[in-house]
C-alpha atoms as a PDB file:
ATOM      1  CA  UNK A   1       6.213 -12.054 -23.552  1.00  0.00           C
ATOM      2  CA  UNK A   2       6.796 -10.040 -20.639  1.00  0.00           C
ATOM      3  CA  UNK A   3       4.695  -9.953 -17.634  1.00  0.00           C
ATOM      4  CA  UNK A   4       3.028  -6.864 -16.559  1.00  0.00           C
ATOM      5  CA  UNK A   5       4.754  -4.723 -13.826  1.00  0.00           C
ATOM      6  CA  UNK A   6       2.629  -4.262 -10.418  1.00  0.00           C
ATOM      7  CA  UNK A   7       3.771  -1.398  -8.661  1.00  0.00           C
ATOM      8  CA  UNK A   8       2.948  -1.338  -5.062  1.00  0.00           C
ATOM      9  CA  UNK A   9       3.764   2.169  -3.476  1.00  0.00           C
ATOM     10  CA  UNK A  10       4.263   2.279   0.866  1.00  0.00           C
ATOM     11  CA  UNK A  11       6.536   3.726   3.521  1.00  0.00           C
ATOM     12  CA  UNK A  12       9.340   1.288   4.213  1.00  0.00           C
ATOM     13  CA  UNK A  13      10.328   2.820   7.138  1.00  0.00           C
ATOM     14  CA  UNK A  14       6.610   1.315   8.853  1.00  0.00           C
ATOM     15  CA  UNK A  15       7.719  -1.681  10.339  1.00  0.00           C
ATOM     16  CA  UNK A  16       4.079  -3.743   9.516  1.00  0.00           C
ATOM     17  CA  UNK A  17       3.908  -2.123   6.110  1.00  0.00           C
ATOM     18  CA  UNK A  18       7.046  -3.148   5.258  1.00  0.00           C
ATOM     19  CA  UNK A  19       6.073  -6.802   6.698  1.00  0.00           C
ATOM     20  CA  UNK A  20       2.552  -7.075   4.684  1.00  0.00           C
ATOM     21  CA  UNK A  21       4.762  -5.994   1.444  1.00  0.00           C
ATOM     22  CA  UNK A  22       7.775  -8.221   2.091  1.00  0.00           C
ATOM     23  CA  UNK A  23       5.479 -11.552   2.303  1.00  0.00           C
ATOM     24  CA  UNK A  24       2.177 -10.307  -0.148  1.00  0.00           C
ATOM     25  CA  UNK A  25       2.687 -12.110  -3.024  1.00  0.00           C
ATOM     26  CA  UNK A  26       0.307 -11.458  -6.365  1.00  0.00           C
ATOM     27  CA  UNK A  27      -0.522 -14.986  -8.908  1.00  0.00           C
ATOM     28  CA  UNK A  28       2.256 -15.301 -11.232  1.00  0.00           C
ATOM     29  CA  UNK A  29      -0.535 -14.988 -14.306  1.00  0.00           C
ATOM     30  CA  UNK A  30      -1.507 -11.519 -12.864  1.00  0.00           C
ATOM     31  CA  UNK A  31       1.992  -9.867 -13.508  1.00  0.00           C
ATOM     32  CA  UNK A  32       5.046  -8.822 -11.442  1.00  0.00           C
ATOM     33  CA  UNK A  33       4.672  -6.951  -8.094  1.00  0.00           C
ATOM     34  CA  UNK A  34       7.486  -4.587  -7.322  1.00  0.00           C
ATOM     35  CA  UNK A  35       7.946  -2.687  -4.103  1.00  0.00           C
ATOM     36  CA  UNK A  36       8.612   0.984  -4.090  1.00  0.00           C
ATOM     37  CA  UNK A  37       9.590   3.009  -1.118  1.00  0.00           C
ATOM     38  CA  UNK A  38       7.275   6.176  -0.975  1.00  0.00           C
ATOM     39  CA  UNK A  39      10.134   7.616   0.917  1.00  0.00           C
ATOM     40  CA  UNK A  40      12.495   7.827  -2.468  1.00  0.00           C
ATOM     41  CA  UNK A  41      11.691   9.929  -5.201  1.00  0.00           C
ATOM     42  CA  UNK A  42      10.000   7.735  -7.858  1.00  0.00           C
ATOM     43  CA  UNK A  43       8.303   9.043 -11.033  1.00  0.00           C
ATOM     44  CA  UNK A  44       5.018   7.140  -9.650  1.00  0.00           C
ATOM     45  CA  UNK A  45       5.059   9.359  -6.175  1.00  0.00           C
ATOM     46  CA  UNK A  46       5.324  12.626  -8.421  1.00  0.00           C
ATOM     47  CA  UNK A  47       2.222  10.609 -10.286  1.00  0.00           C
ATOM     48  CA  UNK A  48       0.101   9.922  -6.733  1.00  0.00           C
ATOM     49  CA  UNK A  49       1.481  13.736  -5.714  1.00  0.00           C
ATOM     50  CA  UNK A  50      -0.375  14.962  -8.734  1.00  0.00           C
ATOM     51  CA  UNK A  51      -3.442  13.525  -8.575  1.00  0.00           C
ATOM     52  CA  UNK A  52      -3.715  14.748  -4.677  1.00  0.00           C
ATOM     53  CA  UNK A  53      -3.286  11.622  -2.956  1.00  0.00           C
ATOM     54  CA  UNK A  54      -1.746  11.648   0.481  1.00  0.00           C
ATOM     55  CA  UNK A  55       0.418   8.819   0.590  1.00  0.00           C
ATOM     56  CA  UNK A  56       0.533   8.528   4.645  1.00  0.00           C
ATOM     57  CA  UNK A  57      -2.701   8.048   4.980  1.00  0.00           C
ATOM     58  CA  UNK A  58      -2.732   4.899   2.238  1.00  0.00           C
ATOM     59  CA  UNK A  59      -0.583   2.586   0.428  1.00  0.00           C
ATOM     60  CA  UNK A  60      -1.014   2.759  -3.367  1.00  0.00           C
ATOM     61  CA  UNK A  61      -1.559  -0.331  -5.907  1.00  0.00           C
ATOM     62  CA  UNK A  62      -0.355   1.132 -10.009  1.00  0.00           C
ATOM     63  CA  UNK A  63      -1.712  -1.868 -12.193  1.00  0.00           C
ATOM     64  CA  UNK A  64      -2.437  -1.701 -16.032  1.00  0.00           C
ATOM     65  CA  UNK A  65      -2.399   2.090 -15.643  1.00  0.00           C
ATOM     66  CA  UNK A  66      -5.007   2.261 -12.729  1.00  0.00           C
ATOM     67  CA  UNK A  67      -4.408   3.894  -9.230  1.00  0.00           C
ATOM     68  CA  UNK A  68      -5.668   2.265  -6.332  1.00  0.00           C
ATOM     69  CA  UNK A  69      -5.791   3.905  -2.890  1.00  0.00           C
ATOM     70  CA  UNK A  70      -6.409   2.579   0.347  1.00  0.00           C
ATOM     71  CA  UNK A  71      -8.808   0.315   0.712  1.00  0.00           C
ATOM     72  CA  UNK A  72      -9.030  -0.228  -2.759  1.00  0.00           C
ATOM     73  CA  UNK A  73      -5.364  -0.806  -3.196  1.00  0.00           C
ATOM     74  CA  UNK A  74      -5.524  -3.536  -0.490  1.00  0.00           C
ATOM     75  CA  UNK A  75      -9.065  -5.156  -1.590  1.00  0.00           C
ATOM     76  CA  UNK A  76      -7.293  -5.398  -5.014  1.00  0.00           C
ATOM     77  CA  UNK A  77      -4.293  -6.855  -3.908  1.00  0.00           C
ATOM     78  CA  UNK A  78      -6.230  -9.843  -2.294  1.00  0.00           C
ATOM     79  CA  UNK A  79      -7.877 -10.477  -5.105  1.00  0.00           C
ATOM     80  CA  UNK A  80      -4.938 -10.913  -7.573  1.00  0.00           C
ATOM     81  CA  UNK A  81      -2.790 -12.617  -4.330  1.00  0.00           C
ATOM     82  CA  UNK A  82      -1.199 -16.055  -4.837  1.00  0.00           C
ATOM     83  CA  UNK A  83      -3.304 -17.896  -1.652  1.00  0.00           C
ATOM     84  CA  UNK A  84      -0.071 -19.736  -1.250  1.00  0.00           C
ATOM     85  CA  UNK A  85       1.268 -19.906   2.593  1.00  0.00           C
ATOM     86  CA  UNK A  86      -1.284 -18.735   5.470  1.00  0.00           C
ATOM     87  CA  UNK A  87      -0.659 -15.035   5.125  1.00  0.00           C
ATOM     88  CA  UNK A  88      -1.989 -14.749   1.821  1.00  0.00           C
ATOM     89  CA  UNK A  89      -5.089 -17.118   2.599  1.00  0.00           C
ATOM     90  CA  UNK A  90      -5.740 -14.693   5.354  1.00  0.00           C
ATOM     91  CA  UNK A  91      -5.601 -11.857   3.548  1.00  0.00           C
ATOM     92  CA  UNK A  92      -7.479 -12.854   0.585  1.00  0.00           C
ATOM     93  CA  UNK A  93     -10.025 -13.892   2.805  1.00  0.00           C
ATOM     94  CA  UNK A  94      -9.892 -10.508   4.788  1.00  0.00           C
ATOM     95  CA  UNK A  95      -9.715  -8.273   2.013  1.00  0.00           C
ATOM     96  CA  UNK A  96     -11.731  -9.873  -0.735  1.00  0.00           C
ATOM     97  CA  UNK A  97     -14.613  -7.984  -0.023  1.00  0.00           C
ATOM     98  CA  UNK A  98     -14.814  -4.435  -0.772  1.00  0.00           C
ATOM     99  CA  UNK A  99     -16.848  -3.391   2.256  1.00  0.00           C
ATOM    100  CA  UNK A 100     -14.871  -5.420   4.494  1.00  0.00           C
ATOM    101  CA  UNK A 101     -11.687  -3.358   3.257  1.00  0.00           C
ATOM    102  CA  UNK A 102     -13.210   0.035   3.399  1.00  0.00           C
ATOM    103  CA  UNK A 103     -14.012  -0.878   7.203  1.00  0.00           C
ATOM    104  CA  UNK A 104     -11.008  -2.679   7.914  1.00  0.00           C
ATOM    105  CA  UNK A 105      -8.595  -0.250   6.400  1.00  0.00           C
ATOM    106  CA  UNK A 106      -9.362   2.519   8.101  1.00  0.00           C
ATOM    107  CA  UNK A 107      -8.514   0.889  11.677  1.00  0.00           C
ATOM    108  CA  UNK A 108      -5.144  -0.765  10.340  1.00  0.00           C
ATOM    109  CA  UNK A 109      -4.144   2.829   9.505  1.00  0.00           C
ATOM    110  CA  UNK A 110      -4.742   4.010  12.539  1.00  0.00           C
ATOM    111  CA  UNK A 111      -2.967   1.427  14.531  1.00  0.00           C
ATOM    112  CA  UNK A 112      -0.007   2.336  11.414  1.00  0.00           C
ATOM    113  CA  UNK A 113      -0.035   6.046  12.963  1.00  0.00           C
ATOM    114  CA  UNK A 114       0.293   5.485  16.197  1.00  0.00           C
ATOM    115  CA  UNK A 115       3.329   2.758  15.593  1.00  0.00           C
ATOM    116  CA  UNK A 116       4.764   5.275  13.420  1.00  0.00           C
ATOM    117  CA  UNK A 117       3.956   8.044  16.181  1.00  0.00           C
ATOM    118  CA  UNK A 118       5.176   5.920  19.021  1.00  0.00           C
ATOM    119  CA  UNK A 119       8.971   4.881  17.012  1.00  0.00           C
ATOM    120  CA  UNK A 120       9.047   8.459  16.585  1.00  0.00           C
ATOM    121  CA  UNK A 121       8.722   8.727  12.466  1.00  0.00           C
ATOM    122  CA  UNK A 122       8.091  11.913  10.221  1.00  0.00           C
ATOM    123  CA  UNK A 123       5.333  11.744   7.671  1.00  0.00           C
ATOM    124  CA  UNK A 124       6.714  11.439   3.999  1.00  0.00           C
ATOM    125  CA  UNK A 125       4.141  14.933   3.673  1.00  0.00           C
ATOM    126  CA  UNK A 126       4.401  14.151  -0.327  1.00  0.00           C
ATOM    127  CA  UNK A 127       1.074  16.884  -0.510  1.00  0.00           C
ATOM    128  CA  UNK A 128       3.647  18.936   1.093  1.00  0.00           C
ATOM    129  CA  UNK A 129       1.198  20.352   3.470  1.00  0.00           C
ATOM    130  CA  UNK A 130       2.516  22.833   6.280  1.00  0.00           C
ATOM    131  CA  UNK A 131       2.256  21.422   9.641  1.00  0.00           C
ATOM    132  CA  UNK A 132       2.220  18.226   8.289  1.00  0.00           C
ATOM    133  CA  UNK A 133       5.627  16.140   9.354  1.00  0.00           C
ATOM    134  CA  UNK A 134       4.674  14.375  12.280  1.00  0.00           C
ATOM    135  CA  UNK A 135       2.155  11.744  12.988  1.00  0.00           C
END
């Protein structure tokens, strides 16, 4: 039987993005978590295009054909997280509540943009939006 695939969707080229998905790991009941790059053309960004989400302003969590954004996408991730090593403790503890996300995200996003502002990064602009390429 073959476990269900977990796609988690985020820019790689965010330096604490790419840490959080490098070292989240999901229980091994709950499925397999794969890590896409927003920043490559994947069948599931055409997907998140589509339905009108911009994916620089949240990561994205595809599970059993369900599209979480944001602050769902992380709240949901904490709840199906291993708890092994500190990190995931922390976040499970963080993130399992849904109002603690929706506040919480917001902020961590913010502090995202300016990182991504400061190193000097384009947007991924998947909504293709005019204007729209630098943070």
């Amino acid at each position: 039987m073959s476990r269900e695939e977990i796609l988690l969707i985020y820019d790689k080229e965010c330096p604490a993005c790419n840490n959080y998905c490098q070292v989240i790991s999901i229980r091994e009941d709950i499925g397999e978590l794969k890590i896409v790059d927003a920043r490559d053309n994947s069948q599931v960004l055409d997907e998140i295009t589509k339905m009108g989400l911009d994916i620089d302003q949240g990561m994205v969590l595809k599970m059993g054909g369900q599209i979480y954004y944001g602050s769902d996408a992380i709240h949901t991730l904490a709840l199906i997280s291993s708890r092994s090593g500190i990190f995931n403790r922390v976040n499970y503890w963080l993130f399992k509540s849904k109002t603690l996300s929706f506040i919480l995200y917001p902020v961590l996003r913010s502090c995202r943009n300016l990182l991504l502002k400061i190193l000097g990064k384009t947007k991924i602009n998947n909504l293709g939006i005019s204007g729209n390429e630098k943070f």
